[in-house]
N, C-alpha and C. Protein backbone atom coordinates (compact mmCIF):
# COMPACT_ATOMS: atom_id res chain seq x y z
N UNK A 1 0.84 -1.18 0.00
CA UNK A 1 0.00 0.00 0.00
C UNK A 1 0.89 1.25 0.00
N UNK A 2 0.87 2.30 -0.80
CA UNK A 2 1.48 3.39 -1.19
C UNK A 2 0.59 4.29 -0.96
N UNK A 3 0.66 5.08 0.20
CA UNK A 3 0.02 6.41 0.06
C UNK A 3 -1.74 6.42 -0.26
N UNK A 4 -1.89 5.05 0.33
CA UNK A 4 -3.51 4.70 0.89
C UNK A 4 -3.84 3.86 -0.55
N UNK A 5 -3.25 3.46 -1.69
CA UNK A 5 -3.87 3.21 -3.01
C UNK A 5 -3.51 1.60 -2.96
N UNK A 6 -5.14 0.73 -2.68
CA UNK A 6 -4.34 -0.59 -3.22
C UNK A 6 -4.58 -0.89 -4.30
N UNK A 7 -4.25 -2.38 -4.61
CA UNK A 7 -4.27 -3.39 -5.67
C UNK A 7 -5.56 -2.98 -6.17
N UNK A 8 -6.72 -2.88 -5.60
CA UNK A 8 -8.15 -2.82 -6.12
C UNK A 8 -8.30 -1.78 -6.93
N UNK A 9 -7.92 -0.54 -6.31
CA UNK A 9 -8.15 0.60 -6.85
C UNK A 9 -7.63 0.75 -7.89
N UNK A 10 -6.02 0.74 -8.14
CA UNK A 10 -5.23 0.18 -9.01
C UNK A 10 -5.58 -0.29 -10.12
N UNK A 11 -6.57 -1.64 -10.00
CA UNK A 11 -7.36 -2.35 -10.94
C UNK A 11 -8.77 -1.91 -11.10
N UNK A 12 -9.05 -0.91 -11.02
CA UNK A 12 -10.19 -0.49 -11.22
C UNK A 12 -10.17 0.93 -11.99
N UNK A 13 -8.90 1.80 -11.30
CA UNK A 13 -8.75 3.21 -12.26
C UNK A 13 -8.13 2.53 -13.60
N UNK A 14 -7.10 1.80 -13.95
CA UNK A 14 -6.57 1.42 -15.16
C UNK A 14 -7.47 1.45 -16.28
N UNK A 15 -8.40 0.09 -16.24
CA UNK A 15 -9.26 0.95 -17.39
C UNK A 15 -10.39 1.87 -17.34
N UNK A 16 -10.53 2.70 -16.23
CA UNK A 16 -11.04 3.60 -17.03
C UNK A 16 -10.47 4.95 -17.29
N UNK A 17 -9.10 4.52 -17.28
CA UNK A 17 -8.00 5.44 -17.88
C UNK A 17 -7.85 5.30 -19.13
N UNK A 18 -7.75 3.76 -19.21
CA UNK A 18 -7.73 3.69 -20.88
C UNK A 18 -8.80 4.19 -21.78
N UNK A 19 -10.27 3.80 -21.15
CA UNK A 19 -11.79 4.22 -21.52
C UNK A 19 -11.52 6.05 -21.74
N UNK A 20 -10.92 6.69 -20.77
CA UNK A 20 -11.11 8.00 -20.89
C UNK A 20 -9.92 8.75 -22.18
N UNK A 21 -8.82 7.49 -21.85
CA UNK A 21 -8.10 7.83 -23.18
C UNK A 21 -8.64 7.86 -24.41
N UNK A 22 -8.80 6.60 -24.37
CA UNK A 22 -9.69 6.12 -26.03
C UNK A 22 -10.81 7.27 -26.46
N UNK A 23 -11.54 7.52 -25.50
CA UNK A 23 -12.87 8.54 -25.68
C UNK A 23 -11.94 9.60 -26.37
N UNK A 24 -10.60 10.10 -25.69
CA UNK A 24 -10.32 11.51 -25.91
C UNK A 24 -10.01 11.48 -27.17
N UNK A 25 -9.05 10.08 -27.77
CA UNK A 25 -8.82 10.19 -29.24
C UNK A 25 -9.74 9.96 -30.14
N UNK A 26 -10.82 9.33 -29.76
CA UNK A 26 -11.72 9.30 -30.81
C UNK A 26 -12.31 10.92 -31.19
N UNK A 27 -12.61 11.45 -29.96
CA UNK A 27 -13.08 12.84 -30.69
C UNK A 27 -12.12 13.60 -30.90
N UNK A 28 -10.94 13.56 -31.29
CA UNK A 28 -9.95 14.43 -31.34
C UNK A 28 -10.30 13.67 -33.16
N UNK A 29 -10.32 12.56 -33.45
CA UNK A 29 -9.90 11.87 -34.77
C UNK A 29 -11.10 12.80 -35.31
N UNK A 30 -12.24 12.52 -34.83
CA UNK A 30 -14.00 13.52 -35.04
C UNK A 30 -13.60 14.66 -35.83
N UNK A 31 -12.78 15.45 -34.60
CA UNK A 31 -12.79 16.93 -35.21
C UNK A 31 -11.35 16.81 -36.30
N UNK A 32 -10.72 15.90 -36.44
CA UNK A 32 -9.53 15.96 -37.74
C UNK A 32 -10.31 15.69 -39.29
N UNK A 33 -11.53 15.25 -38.79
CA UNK A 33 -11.99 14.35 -40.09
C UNK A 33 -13.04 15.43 -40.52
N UNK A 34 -13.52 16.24 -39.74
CA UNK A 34 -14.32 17.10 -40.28
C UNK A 34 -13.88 18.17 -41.38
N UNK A 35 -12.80 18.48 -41.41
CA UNK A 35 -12.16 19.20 -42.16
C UNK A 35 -12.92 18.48 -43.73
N UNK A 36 -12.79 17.05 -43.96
CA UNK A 36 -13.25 16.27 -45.10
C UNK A 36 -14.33 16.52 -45.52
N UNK A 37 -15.58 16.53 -44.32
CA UNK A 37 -16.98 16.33 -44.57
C UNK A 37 -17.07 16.99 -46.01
N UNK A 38 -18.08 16.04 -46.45
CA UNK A 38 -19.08 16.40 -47.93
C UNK A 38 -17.64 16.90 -48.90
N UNK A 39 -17.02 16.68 -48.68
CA UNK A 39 -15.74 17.45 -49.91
C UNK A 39 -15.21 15.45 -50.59
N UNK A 40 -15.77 14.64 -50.68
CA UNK A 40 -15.59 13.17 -51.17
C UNK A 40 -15.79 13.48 -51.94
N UNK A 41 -15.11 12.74 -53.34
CA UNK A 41 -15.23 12.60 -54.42
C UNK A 41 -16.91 11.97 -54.82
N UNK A 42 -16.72 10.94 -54.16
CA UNK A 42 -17.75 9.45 -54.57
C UNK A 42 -19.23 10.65 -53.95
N UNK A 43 -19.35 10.78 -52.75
CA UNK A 43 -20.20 11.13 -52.02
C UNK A 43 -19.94 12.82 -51.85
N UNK A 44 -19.29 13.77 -52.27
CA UNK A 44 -19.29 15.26 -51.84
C UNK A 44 -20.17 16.24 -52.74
N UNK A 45 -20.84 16.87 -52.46
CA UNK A 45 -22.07 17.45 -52.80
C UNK A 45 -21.97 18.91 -52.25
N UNK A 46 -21.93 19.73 -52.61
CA UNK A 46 -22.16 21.24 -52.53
C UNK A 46 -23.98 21.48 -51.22
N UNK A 47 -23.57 21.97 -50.20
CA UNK A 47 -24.42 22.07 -49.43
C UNK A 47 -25.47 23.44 -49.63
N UNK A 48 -26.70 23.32 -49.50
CA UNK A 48 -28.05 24.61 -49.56
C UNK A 48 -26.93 25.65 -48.26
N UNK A 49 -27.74 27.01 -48.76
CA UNK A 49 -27.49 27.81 -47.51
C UNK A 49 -28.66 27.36 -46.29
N UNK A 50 -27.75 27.46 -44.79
CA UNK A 50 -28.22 27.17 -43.89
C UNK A 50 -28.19 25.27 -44.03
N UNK A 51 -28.52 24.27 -44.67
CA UNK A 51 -27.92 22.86 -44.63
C UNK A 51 -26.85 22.55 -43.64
N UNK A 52 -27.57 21.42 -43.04
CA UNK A 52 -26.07 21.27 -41.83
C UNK A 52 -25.83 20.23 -42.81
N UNK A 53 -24.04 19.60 -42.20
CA UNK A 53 -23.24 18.91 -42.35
C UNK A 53 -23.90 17.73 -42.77
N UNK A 54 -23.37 16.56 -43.08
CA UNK A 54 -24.20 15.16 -43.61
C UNK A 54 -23.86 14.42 -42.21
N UNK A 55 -23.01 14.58 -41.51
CA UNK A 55 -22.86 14.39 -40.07
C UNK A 55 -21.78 15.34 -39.43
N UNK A 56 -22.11 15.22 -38.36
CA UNK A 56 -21.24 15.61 -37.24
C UNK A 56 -20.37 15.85 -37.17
């Protein structure tokens, strides 16, 4: 025991360190990819005024 932290706790913050990691890169990847939206070749389409995004 170190400074009150055991084995349990230990095994219990880990993943949801990783969970809070993972979350952070996924929306970090979100906002890299938006730059793309609707500008696809296959699928990019010129948006109406006022038209939101095709997603998020």
């Amino acid at each position: 025991m170190v400074f009150g932290i055991t084995k349990q706790y230990i095994l219990a913050i880990i993943p949801m360190a990783g969970f809070g990691f993972g979350w952070f890169l996924d929306n970090k990847e979100t906002e890299r990819m938006t730059m793309f939206r609707d500008k696809s070749a296959l699928y990019g389409r010129v948006l109406k005024e006022g038209e939101s995004p095709s997603w998020p």
